[in-house]
Protein backbone atom coordinates (compact mmCIF):
# COMPACT_ATOMS: atom_id res chain seq x y z
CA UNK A 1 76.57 59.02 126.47
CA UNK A 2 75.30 62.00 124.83
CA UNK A 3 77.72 64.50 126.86
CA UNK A 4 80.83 61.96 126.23
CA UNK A 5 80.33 62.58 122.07
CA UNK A 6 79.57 66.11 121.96
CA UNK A 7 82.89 66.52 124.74
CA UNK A 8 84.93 63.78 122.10
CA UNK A 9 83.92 66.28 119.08
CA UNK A 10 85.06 68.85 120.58
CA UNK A 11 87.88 67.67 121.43
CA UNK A 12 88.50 66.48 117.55
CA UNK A 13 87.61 69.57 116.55
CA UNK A 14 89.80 71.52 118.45
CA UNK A 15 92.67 69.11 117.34
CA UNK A 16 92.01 70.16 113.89
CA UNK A 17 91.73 73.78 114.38
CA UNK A 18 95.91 73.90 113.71
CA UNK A 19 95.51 71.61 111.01
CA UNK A 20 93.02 73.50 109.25
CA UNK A 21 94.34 76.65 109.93
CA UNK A 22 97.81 75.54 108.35
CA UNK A 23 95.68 74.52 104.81
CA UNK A 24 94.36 78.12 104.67
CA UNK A 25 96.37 79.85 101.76
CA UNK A 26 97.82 83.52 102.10
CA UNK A 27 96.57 85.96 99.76
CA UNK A 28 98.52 88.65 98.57
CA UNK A 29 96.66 91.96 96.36
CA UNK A 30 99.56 93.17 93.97
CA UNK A 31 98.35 96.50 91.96
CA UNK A 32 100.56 97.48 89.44
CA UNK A 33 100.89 99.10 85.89
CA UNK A 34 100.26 95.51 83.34
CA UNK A 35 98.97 97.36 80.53
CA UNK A 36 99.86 100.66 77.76
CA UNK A 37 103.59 101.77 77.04
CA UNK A 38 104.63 101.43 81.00
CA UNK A 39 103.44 97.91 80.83
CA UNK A 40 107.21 96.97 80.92
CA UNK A 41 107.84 98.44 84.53
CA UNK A 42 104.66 96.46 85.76
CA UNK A 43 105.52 93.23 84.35
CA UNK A 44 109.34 93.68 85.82
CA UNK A 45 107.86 93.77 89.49
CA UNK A 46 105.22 91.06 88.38
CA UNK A 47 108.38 88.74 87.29
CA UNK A 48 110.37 89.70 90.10
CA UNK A 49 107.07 89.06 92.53
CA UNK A 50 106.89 85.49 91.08
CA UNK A 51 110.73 84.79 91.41
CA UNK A 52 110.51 85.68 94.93
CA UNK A 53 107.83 82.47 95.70
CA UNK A 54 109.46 80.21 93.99
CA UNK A 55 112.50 80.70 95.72
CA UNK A 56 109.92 79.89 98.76
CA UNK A 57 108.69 76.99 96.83
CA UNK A 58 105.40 78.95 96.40
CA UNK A 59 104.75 79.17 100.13
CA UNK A 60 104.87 81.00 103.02
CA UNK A 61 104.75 79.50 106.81
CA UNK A 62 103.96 75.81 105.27
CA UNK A 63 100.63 77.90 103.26
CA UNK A 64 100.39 77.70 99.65
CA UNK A 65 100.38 81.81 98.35
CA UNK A 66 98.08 82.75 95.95
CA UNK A 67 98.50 86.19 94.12
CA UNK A 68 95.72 88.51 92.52
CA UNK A 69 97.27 91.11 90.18
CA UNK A 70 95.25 94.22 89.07
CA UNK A 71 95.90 96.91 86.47
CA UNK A 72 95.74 99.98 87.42
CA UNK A 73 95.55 101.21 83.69
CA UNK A 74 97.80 104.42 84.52
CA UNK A 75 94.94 105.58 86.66
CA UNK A 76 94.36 107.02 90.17
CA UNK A 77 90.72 106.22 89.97
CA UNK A 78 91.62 102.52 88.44
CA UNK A 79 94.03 102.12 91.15
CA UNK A 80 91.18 102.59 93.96
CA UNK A 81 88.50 100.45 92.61
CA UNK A 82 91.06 97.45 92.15
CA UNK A 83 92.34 98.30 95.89
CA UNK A 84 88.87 97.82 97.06
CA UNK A 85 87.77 95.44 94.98
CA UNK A 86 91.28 93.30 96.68
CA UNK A 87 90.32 94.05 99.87
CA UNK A 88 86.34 94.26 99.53
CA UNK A 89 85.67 90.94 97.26
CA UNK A 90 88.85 88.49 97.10
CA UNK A 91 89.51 90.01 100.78
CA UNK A 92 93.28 89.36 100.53
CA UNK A 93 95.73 89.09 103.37
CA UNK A 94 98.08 91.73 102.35
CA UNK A 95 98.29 94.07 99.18
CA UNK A 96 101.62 94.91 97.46
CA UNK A 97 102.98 96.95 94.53
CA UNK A 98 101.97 100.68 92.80
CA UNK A 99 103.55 102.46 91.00
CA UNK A 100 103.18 105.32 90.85
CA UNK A 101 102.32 108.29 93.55
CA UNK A 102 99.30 109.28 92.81
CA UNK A 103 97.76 105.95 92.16
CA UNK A 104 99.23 104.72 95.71
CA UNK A 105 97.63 107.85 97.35
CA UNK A 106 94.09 107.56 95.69
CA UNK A 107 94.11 103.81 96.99
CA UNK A 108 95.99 103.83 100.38
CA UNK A 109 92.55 105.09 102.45
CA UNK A 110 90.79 101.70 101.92
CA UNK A 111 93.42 99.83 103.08
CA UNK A 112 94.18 101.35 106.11
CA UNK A 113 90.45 101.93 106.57
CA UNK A 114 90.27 97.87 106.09
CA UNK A 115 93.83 97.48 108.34
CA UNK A 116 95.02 95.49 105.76
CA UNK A 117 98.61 95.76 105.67
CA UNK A 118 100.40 96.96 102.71
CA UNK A 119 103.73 96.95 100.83
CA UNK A 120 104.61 99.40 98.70
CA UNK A 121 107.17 98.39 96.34
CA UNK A 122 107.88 101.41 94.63
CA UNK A 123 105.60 104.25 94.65
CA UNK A 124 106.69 106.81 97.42
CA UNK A 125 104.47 109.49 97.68
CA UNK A 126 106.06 112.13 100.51
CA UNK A 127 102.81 112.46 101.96
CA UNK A 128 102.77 108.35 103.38
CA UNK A 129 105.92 108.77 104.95
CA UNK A 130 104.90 111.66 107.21
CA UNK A 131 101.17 112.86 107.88
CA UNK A 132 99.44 109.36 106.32
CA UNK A 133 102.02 107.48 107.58
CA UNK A 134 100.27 103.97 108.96
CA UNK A 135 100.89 100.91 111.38
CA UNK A 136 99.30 98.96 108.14
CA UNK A 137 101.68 100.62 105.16
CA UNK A 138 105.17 99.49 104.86
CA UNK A 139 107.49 100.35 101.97
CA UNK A 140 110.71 98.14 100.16
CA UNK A 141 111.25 101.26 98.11
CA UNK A 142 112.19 105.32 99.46
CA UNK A 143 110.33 108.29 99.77
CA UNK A 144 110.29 110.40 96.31
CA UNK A 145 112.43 113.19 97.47
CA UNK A 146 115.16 110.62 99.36
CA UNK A 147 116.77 109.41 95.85
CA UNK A 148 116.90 112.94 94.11
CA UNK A 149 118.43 114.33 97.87
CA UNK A 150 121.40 111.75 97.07
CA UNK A 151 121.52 113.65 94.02
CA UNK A 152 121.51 116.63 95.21
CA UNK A 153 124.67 115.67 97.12
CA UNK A 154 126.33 113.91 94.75
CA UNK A 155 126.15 117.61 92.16
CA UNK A 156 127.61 119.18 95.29
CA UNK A 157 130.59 116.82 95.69
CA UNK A 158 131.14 117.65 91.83
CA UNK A 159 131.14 121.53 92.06
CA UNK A 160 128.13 122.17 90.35
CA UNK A 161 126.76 125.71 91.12
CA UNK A 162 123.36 126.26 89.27
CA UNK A 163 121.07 123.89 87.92
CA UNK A 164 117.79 123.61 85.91
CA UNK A 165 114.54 121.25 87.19
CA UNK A 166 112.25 119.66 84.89
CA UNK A 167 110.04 116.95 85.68
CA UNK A 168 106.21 116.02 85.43
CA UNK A 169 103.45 117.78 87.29
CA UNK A 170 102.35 114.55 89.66
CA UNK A 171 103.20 113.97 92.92
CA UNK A 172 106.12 112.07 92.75
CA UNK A 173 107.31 114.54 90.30
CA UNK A 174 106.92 117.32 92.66
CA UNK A 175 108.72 115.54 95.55
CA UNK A 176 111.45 114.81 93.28
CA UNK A 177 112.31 118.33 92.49
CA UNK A 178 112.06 119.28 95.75
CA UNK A 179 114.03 116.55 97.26
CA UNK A 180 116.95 118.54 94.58
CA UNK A 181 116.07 121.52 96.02
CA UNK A 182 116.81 120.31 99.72
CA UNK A 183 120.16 119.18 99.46
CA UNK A 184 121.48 121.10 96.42
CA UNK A 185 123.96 124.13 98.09
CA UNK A 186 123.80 126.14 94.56
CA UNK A 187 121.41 127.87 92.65
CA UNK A 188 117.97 126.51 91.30
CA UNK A 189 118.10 129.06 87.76
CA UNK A 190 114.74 127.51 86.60
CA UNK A 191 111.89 124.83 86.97
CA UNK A 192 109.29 122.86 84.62
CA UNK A 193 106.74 120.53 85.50
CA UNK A 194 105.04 119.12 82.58
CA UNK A 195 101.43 117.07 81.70
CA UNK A 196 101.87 113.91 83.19
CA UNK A 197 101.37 111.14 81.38
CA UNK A 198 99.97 112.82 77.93
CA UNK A 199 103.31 115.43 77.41
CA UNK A 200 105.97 113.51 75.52
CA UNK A 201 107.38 116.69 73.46
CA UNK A 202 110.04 118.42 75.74
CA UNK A 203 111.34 120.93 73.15
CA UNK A 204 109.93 123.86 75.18
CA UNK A 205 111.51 123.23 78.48
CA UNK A 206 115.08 122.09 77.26
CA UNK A 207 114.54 125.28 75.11
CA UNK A 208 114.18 127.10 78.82
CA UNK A 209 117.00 125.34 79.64
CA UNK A 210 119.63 126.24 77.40
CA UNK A 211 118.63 130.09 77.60
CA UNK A 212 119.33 129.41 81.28
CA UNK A 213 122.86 128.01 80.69
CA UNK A 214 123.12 126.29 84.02
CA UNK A 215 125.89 124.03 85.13
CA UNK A 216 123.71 121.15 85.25
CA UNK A 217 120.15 119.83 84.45
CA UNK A 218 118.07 117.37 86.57
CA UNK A 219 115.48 115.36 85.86
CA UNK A 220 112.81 112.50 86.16
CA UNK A 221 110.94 111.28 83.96
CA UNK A 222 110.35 107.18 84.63
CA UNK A 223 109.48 104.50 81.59
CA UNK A 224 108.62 106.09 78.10
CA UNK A 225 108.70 109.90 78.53
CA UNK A 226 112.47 109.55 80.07
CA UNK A 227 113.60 107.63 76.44
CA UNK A 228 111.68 110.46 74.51
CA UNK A 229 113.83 113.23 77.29
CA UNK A 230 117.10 111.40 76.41
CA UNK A 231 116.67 111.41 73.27
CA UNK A 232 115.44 115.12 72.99
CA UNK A 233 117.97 115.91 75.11
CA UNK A 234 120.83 115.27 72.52
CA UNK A 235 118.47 116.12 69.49
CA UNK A 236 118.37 119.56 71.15
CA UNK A 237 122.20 119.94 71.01
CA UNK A 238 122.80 119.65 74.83
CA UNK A 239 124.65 116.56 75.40
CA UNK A 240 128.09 117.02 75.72
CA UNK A 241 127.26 121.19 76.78
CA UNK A 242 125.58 121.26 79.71
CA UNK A 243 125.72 117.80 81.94
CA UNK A 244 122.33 115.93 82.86
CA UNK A 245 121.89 114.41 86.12
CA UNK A 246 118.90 111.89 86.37
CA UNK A 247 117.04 110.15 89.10
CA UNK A 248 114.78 107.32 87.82
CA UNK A 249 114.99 108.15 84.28
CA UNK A 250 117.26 105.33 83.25
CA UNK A 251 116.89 101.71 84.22
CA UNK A 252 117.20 98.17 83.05
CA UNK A 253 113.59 98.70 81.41
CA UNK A 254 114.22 101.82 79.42
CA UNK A 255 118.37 101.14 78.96
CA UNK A 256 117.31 98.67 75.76
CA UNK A 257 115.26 101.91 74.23
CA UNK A 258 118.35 104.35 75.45
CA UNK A 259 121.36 102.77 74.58
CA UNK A 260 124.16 105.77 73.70
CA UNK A 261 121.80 107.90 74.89
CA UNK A 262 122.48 106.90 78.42
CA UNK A 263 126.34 106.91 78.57
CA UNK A 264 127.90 109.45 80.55
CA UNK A 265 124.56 110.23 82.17
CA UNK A 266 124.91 109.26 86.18
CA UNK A 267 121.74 108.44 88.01
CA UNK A 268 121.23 107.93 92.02
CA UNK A 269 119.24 104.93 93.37
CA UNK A 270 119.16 102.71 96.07
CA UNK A 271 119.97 99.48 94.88
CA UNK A 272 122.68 98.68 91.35
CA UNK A 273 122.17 94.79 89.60
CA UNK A 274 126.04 94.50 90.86
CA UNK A 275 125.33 94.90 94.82
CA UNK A 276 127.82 92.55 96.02
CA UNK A 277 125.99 90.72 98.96
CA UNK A 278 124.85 86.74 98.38
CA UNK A 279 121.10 87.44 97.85
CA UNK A 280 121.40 90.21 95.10
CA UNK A 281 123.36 87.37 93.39
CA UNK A 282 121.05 84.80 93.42
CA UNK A 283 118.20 87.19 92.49
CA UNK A 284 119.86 88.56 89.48
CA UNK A 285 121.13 85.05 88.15
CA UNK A 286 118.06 83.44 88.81
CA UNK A 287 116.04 86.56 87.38
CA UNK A 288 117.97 86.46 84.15
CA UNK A 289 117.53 82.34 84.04
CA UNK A 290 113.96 82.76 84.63
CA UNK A 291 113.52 85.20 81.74
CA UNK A 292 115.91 84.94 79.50
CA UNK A 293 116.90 88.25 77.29
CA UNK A 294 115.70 90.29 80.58
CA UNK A 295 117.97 91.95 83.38
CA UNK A 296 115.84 93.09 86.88
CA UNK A 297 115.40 96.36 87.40
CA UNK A 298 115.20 98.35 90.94
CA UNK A 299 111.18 98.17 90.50
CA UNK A 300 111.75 94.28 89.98
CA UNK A 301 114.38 94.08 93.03
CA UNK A 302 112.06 95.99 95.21
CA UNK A 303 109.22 93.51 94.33
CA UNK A 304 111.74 90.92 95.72
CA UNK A 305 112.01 92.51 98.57
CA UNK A 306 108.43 93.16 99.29
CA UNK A 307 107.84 89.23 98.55
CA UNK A 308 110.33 88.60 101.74
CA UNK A 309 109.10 91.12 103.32
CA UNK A 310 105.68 89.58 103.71
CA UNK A 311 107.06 86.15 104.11
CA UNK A 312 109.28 87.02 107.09
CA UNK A 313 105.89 88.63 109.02
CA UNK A 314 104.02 86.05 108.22
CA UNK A 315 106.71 83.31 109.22
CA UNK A 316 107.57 84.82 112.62
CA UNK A 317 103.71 84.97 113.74
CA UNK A 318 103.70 81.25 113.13
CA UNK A 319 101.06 81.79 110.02
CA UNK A 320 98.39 83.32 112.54
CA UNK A 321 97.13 86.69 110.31
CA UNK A 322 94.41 87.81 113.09
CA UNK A 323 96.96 89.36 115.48
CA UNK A 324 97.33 92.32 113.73
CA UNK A 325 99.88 93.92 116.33
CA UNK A 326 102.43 91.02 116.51
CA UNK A 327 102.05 91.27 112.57
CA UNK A 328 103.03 94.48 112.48
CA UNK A 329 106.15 93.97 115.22
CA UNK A 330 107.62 91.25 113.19
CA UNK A 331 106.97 93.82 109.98
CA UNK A 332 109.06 96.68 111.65
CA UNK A 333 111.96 93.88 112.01
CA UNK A 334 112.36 92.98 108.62
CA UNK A 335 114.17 89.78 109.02
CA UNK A 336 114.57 88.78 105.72
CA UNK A 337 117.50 89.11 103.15
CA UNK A 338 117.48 91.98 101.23
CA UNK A 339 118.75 92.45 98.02
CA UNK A 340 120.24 95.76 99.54
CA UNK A 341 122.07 93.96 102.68
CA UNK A 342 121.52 95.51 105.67
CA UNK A 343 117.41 96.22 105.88
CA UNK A 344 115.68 98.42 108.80
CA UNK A 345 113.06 100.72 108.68
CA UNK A 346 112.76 104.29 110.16
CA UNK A 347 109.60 104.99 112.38
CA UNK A 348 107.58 105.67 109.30
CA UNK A 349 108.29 102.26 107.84
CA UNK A 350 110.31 104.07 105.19
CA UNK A 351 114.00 102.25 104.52
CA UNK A 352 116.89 104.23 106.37
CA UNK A 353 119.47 102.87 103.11
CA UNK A 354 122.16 103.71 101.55
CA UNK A 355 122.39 105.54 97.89
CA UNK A 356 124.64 104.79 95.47
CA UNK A 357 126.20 106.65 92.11
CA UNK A 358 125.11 104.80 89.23
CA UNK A 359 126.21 104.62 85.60
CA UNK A 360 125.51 103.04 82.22
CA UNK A 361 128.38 101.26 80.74
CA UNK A 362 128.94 99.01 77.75
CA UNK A 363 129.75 94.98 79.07
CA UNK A 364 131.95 92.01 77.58
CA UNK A 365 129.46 91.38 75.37
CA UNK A 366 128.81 95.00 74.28
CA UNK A 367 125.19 94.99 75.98
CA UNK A 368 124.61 98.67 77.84
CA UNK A 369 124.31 97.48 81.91
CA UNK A 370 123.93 99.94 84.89
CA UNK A 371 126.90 100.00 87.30
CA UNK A 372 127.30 100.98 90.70
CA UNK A 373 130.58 103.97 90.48
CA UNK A 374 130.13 104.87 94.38
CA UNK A 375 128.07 104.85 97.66
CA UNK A 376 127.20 108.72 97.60
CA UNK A 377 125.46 108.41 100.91
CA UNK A 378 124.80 105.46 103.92
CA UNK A 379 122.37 104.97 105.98
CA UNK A 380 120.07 108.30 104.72
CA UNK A 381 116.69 108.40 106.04
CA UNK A 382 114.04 110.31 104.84
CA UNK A 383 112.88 113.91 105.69
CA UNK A 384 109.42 113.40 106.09
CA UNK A 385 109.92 110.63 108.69
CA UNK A 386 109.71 113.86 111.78
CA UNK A 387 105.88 114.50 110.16
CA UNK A 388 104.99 110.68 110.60
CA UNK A 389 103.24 110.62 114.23
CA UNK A 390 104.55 106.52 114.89
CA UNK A 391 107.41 106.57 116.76
């Protein structure tokens, strides 16, 4: 008798293993900038994060999600301690967001130490697409120097023969310069890197500038220091003398600060609020329902996308999170709809996508909006994707 109800609960409990499992909730890390003047960018992905589950009724394989979201207060070292403390103490299922570069490459060694797989929605330090690339990190954003390449490309298709650098002295800010330098055919006359964050005063380097007199001038500068270059830009007497050619300076988070400032000024980036394909519709409509006085941003569409991202792997393994290799496989497919259309990764798990010219113009109802003017490049993968040792 004894044998028959020990065999009868196991056999109940094995019945409810599926059951149970299915009530587990997925938990999802999200480290991003919530706090200080860059606050704005953090809370863009945050919103876009959020539209993305409810648009999946807040689940993900028939499991409710629950989301942690850290500050990384600006910091590298902040950015670690809330990676580990994600993976260490809450012990989340995945980890998403960053930033910035050097925030995403103080943090990255705990997660793939941890194989926790990762998302990176914007932060795209050159170094994880080649030598640190990982089975565990994934990215719904570019490698730094791919979007200043496009760029470089685009100053080439307009004739420009010289042209002055200045950006800040992080790693992102490095990569971007470079990624100028790799695809521009004419001549590099100068180069600044400034103090990142603390240098807001660019008086010195546009001073370098003009004495140059290049055909052009590049540069990045991302959230509050690329208002304060705009507007020292024209202060300085160059707008309208020597042309500026941007690549993350000017967005639907700074544009409000900008305004003038911004017309006539193209940018390059991977995905435009006016993408024609079905889900870039929804997600802007429902984005500017949601929060109202607000347009999404490429940080917040790239959020989106790392949202689906997670949901398709997760979806396509049937909710089971142990196998770690099928995981992966049904990562490198990236069935989902992206914002972008077509979606497929490169063997570093960097987006092969295409770039597109983009401009600031004034709409119907005279508010400044970012167009998309013309695809300067499909299909462009990444340099550093021959370093990366995946295949």
């Amino acid at each position: 008798m004894r044998k028959t109800l020990l065999a009868a609960g196991t056999a109940l409990l094995l019945a409810a293993g599926p059951a149970m499992a299915q009530q587990k909730s997925i938990k999802i890390g999200f480290v991003s900038t919530f706090s200080g003047p860059v606050a704005v960018i953090g809370n863009d992905m945050r919103n876009s994060f959020e539209l993305a589950l409810d648009h999946m009724g807040r689940k993900i394989a028939g499991m409710p999600v629950e989301v942690i979201y850290e500050d990384d207060g600006f910091k590298p070292e902040v950015g670690k301690q809330k990676t580990q403390k994600l993976i260490e103490s809450d012990k989340v299922d995945f980890i998403s967001g960053y930033i910035w570069s050097n925030v995403l490459l103080a943090s990255i060694k705990p997660v793939v130490d941890s194989k926790t797989f990762m998302v990176i929605a914007n932060a795209g330090a050159s170094q994880v697409a080649g030598e640190l690339c990982s089975p565990y990190v994934f990215s719904t954003s570019w490698q730094n120097d791919q979007t200043p390449e496009a760029m470089g490309l685009y100053m080439n298709q307009k004739g420009v023969k010289s042209v002055f650098l200045i950006g800040p002295n992080y790693a992102a800010g490095r990569d971007m310069l470079a990624g100028v330098s790799h695809t521009f055919k004419g001549k590099v006359v100068g180069q600044e890197l400034t103090t990142w964050p603390a240098q807001l005063d660019f008086s010195a380097e546009l001073a370098k500038a003009k004495a140059a007199n290049p055909d052009a001038i590049f540069v990045f500068y991302p959230g509050k220091a690329g208002v304060q270059f705009l507007a020292q830009y024209a202060q300085a007497g160059l707008k309208g003398k020597i042309p500026l050619y941007t690549a993350f300076t000017i967005d639907e988070t700074s544009l409000p600060l900008q305004k003038d400032l911004a017309l006539g000024v193209p940018g390059a980036q991977e995905w435009v609020n006016d993408l024609p394909n079905d889900a870039n519709k929804k997600f802007v409509a429902d984005y500017m329902k949601k929060y109202p006085g607000h347009r999404p941003s490429f940080y917040g569409a790239q959020s989106y996308d790392a949202a689906n991202l997670i949901a398709s792997a997760v979806t396509a393994t049937k909710g089971n999170l142990t196998d770690k290799e099928a995981l992966r496989k049904a990562f490198e497919k990236a069935d989902f709809k992206s914002v972008r259309g077509n979606f497929k990764f490169g063997n570093n798990h960097i987006p092969i996508q295409n770039f597109y010219l983009q401009d600031v113009v004034k709409d119907a109802k005279g508010d400044y909006v970012l167009k998309t003017v013309a695809t300067i490049v499909k299909d462009y993968q990444d340099a550093s994707h021959s370093k990366c040792p995946m295949k």
